[in-house]
PDB file of N, CA and C in Angstrom:
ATOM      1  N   UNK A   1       0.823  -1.186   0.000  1.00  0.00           N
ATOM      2  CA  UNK A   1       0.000   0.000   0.000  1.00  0.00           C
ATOM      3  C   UNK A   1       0.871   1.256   0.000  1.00  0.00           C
ATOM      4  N   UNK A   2       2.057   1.123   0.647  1.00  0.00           N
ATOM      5  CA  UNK A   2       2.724   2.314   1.071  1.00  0.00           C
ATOM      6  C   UNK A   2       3.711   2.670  -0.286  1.00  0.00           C
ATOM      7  N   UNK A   3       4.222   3.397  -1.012  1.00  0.00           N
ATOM      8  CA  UNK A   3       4.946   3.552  -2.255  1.00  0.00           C
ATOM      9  C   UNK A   3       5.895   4.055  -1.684  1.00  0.00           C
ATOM     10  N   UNK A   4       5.656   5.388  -1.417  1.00  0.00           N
ATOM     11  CA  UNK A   4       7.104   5.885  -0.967  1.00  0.00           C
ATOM     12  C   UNK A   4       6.355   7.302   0.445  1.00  0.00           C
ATOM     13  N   UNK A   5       6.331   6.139   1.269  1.00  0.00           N
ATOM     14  CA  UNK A   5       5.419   7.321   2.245  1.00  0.00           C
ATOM     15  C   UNK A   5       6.662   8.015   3.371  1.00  0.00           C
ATOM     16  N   UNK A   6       5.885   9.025   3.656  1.00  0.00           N
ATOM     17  CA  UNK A   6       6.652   9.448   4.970  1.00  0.00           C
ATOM     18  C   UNK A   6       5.712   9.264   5.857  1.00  0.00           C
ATOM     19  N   UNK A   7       5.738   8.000   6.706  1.00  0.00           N
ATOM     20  CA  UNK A   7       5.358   7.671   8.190  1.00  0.00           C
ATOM     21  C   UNK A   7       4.750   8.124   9.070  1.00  0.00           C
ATOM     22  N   UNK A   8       5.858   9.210   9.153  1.00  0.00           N
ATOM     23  CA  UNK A   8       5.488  10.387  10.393  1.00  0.00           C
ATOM     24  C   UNK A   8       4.493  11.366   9.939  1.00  0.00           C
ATOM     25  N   UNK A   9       4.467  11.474   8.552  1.00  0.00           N
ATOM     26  CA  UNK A   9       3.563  12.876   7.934  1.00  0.00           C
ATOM     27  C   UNK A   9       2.552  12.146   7.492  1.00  0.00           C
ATOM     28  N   UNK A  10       2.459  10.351   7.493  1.00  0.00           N
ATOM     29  CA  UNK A  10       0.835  10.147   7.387  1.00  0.00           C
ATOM     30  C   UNK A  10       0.178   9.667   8.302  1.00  0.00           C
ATOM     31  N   UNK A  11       1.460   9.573   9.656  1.00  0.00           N
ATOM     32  CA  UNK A  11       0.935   9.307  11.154  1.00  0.00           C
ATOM     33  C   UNK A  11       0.046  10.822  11.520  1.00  0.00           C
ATOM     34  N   UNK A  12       0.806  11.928  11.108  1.00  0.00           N
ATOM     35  CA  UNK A  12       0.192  13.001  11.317  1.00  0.00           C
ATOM     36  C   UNK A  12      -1.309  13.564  10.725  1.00  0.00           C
ATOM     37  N   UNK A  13      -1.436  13.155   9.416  1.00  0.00           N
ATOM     38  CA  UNK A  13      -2.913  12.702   8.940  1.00  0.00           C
ATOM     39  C   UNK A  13      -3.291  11.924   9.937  1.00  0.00           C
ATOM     40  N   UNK A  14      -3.221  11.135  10.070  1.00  0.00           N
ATOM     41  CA  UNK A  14      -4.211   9.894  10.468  1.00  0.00           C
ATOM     42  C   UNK A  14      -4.874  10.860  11.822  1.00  0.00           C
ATOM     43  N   UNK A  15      -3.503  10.893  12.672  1.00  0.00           N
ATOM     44  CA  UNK A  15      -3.588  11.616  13.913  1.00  0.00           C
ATOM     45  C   UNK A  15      -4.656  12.813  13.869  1.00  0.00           C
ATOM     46  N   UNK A  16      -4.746  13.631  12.873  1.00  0.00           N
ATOM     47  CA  UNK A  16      -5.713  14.825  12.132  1.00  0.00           C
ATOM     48  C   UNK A  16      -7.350  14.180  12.254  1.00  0.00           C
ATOM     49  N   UNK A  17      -7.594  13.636  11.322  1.00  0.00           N
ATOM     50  CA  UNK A  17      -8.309  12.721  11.008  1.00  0.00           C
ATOM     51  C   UNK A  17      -9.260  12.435  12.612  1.00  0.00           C
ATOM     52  N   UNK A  18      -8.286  11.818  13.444  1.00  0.00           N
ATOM     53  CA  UNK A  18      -8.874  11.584  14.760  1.00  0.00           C
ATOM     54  C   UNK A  18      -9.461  12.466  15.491  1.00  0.00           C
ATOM     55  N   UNK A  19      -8.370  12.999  15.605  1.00  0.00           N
ATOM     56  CA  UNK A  19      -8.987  13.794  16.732  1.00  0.00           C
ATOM     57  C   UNK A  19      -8.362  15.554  16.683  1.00  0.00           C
ATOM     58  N   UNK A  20      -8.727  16.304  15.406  1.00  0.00           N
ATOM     59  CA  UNK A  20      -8.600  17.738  15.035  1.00  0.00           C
ATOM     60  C   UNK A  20      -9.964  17.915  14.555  1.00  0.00           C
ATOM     61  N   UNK A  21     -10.521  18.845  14.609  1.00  0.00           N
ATOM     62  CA  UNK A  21     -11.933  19.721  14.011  1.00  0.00           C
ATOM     63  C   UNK A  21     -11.906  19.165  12.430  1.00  0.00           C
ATOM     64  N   UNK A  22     -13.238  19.623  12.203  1.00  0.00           N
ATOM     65  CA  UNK A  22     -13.412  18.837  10.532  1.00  0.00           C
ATOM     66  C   UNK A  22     -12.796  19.389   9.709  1.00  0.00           C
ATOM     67  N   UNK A  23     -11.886  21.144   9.871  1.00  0.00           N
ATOM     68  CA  UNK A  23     -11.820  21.729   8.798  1.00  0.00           C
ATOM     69  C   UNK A  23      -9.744  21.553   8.767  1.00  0.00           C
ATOM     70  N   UNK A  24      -9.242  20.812  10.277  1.00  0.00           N
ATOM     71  CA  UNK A  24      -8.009  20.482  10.665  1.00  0.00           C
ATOM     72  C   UNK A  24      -7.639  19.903   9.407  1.00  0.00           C
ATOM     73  N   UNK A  25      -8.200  18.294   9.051  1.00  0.00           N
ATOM     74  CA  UNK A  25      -7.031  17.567   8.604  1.00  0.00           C
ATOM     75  C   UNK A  25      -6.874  18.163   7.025  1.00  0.00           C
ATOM     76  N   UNK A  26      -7.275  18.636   6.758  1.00  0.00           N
ATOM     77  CA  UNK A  26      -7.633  18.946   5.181  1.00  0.00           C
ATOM     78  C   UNK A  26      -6.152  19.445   5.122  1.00  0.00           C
ATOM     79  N   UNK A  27      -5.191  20.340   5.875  1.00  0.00           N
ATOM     80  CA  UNK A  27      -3.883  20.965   5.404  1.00  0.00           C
ATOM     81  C   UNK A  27      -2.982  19.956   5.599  1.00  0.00           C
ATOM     82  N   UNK A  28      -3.175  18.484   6.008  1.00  0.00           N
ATOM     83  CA  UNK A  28      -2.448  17.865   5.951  1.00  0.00           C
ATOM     84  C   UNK A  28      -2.337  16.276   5.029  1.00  0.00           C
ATOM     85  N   UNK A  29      -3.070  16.909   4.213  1.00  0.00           N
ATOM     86  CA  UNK A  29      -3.766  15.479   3.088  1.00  0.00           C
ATOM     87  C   UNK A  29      -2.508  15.212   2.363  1.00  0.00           C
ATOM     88  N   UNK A  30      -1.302  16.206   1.973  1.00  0.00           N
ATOM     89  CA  UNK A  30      -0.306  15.962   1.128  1.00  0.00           C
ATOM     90  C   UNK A  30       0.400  14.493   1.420  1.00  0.00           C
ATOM     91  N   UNK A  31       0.324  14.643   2.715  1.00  0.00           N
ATOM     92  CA  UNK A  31       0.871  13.270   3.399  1.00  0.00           C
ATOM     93  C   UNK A  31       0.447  11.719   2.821  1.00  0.00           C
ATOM     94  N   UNK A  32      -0.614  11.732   2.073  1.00  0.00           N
ATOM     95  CA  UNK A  32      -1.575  10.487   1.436  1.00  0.00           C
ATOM     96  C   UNK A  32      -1.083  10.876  -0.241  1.00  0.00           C
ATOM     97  N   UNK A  33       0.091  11.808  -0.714  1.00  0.00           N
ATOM     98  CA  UNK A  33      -0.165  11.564  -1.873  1.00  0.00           C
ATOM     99  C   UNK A  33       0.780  10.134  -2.006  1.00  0.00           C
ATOM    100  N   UNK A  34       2.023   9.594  -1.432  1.00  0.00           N
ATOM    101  CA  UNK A  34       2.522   8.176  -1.734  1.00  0.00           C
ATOM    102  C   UNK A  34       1.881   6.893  -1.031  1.00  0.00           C
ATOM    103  N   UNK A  35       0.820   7.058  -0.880  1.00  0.00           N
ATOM    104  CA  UNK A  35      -0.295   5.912   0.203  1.00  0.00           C
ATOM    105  C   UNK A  35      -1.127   5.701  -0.908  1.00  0.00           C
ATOM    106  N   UNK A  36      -0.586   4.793  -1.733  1.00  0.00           N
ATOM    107  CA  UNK A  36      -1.607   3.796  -2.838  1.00  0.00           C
ATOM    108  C   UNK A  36      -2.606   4.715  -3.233  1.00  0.00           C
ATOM    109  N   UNK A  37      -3.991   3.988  -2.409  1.00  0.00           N
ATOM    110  CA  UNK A  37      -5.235   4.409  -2.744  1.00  0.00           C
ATOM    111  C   UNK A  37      -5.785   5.199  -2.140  1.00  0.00           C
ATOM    112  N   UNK A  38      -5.690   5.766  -0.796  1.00  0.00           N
ATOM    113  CA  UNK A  38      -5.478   6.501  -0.180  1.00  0.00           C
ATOM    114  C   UNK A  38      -6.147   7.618  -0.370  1.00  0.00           C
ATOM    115  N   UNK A  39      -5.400   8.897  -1.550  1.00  0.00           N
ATOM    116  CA  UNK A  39      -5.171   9.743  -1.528  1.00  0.00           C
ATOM    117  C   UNK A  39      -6.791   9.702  -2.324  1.00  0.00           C
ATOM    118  N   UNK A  40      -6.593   9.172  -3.263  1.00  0.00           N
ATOM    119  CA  UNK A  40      -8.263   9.428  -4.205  1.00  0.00           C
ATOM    120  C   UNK A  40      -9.199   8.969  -2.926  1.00  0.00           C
ATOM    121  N   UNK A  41      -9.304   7.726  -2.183  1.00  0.00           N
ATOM    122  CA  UNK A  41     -10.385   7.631  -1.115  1.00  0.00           C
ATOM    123  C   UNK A  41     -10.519   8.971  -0.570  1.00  0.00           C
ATOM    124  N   UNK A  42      -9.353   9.692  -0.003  1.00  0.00           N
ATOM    125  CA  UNK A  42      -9.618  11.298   0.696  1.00  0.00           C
ATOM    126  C   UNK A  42     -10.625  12.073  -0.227  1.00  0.00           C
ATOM    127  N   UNK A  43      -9.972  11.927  -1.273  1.00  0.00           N
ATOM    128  CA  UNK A  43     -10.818  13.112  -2.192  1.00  0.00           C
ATOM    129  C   UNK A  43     -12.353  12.597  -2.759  1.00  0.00           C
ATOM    130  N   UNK A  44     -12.593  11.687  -2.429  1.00  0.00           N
ATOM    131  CA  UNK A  44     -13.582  10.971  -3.023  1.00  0.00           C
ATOM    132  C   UNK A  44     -14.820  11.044  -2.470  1.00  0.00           C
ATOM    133  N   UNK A  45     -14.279  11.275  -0.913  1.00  0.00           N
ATOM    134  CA  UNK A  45     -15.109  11.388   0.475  1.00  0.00           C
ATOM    135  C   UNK A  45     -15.374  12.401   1.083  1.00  0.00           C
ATOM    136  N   UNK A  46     -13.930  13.694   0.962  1.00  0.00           N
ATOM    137  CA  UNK A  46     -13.800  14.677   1.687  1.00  0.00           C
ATOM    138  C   UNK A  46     -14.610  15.489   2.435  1.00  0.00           C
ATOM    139  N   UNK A  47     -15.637  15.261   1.311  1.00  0.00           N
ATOM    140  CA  UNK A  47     -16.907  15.834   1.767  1.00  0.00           C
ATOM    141  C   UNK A  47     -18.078  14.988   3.244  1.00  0.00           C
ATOM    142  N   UNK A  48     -17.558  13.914   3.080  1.00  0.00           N
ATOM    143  CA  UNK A  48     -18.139  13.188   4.063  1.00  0.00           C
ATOM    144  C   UNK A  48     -17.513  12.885   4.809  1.00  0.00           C
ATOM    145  N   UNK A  49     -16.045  13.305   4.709  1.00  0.00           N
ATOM    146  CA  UNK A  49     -15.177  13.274   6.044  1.00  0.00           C
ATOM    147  C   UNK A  49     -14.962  14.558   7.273  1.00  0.00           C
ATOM    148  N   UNK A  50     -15.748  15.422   6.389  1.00  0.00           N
ATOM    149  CA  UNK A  50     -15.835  16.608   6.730  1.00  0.00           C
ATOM    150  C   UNK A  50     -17.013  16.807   7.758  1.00  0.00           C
ATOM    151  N   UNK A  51     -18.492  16.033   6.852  1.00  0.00           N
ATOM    152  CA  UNK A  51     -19.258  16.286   7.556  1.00  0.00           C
ATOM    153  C   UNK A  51     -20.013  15.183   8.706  1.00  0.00           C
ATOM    154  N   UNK A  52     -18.798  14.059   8.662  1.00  0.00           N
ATOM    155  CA  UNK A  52     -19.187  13.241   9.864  1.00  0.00           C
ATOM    156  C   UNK A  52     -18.511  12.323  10.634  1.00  0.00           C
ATOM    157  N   UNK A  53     -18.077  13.216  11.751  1.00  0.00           N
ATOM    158  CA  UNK A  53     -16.814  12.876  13.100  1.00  0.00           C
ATOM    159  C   UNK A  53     -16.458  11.089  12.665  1.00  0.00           C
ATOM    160  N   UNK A  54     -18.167  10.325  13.141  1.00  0.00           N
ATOM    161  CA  UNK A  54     -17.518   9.137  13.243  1.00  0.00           C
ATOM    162  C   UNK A  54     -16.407   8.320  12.260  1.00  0.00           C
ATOM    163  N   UNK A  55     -17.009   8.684  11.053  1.00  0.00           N
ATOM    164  CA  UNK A  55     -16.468   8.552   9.781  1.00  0.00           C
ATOM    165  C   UNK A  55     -14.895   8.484   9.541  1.00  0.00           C
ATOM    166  N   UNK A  56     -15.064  10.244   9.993  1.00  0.00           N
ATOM    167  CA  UNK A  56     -13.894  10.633   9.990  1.00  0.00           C
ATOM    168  C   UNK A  56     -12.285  10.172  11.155  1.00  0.00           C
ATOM    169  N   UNK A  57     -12.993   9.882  11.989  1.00  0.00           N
ATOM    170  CA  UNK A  57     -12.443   9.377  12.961  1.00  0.00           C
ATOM    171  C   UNK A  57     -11.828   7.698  12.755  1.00  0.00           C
ATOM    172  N   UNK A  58     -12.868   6.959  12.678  1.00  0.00           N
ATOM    173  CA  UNK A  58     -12.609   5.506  11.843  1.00  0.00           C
ATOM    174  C   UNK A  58     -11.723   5.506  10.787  1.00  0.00           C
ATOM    175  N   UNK A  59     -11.547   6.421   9.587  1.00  0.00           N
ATOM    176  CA  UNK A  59     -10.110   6.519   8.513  1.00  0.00           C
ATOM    177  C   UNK A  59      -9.346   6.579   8.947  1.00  0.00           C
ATOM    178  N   UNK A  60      -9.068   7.918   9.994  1.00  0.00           N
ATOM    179  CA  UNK A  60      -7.883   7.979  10.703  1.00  0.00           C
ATOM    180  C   UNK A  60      -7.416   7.031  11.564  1.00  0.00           C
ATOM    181  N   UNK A  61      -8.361   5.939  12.339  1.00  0.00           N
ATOM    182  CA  UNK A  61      -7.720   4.910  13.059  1.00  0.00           C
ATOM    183  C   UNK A  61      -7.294   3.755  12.112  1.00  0.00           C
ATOM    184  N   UNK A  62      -8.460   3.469  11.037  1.00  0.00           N
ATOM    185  CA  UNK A  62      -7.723   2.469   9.853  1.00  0.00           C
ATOM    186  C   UNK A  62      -6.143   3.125   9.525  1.00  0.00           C
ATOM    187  N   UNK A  63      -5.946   4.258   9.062  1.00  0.00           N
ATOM    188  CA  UNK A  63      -4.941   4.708   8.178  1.00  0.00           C
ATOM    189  C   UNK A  63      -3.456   4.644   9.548  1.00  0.00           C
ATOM    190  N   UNK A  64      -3.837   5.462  10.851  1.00  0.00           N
ATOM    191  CA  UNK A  64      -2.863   5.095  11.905  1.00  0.00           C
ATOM    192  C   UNK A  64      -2.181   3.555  11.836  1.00  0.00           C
ATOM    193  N   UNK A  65      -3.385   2.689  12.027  1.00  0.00           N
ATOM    194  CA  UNK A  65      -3.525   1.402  12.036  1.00  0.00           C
ATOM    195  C   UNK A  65      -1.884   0.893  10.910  1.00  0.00           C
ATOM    196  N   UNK A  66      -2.610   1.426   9.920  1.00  0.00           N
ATOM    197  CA  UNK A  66      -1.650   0.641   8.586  1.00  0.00           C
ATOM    198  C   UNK A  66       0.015   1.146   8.713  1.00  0.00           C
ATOM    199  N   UNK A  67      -0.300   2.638   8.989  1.00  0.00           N
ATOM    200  CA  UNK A  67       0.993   3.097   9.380  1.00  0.00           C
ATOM    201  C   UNK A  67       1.789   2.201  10.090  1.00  0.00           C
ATOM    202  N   UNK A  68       1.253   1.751  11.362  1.00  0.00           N
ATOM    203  CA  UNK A  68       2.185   1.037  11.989  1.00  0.00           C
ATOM    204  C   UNK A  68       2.642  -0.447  12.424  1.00  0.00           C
ATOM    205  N   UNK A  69       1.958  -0.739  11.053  1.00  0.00           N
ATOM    206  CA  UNK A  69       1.986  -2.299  10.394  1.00  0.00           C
ATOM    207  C   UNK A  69       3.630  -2.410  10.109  1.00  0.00           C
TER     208      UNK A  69
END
């Protein structure tokens, strides 16, 4: 899944994702552009990651999750 990720900067998404306000993780999406599929799921959803915590919260624990596989 991972191509050529930086870890720490998509631990920091994920981390966003969790637990920052809906309008937080959005400055830190760059982090998902070497994460496979990732990056289109963000954009695909954004809008529904935006407008619903649980949602949003659950990516970020999947995506943490994978990080530290």
């Amino acid at each position: 899944m991972f191509q050529a990720p930086d870890e720490k900067a998509v631990g920091l998404l994920a981390d966003g994702l969790r637990l920052k306000g809906k309008e937080a993780w959005r400055g830190l999406t760059r982090a998902a552009d070497g994460v496979g599929f990732v990056l289109s799921f963000i954009g695909l959803f954004d809008d529904d990651l935006e407008a619903d915590r649980s949602f949003r919260v659950l990516v970020g624990a999947l995506l943490g999750r994978a990080v530290k596989l």
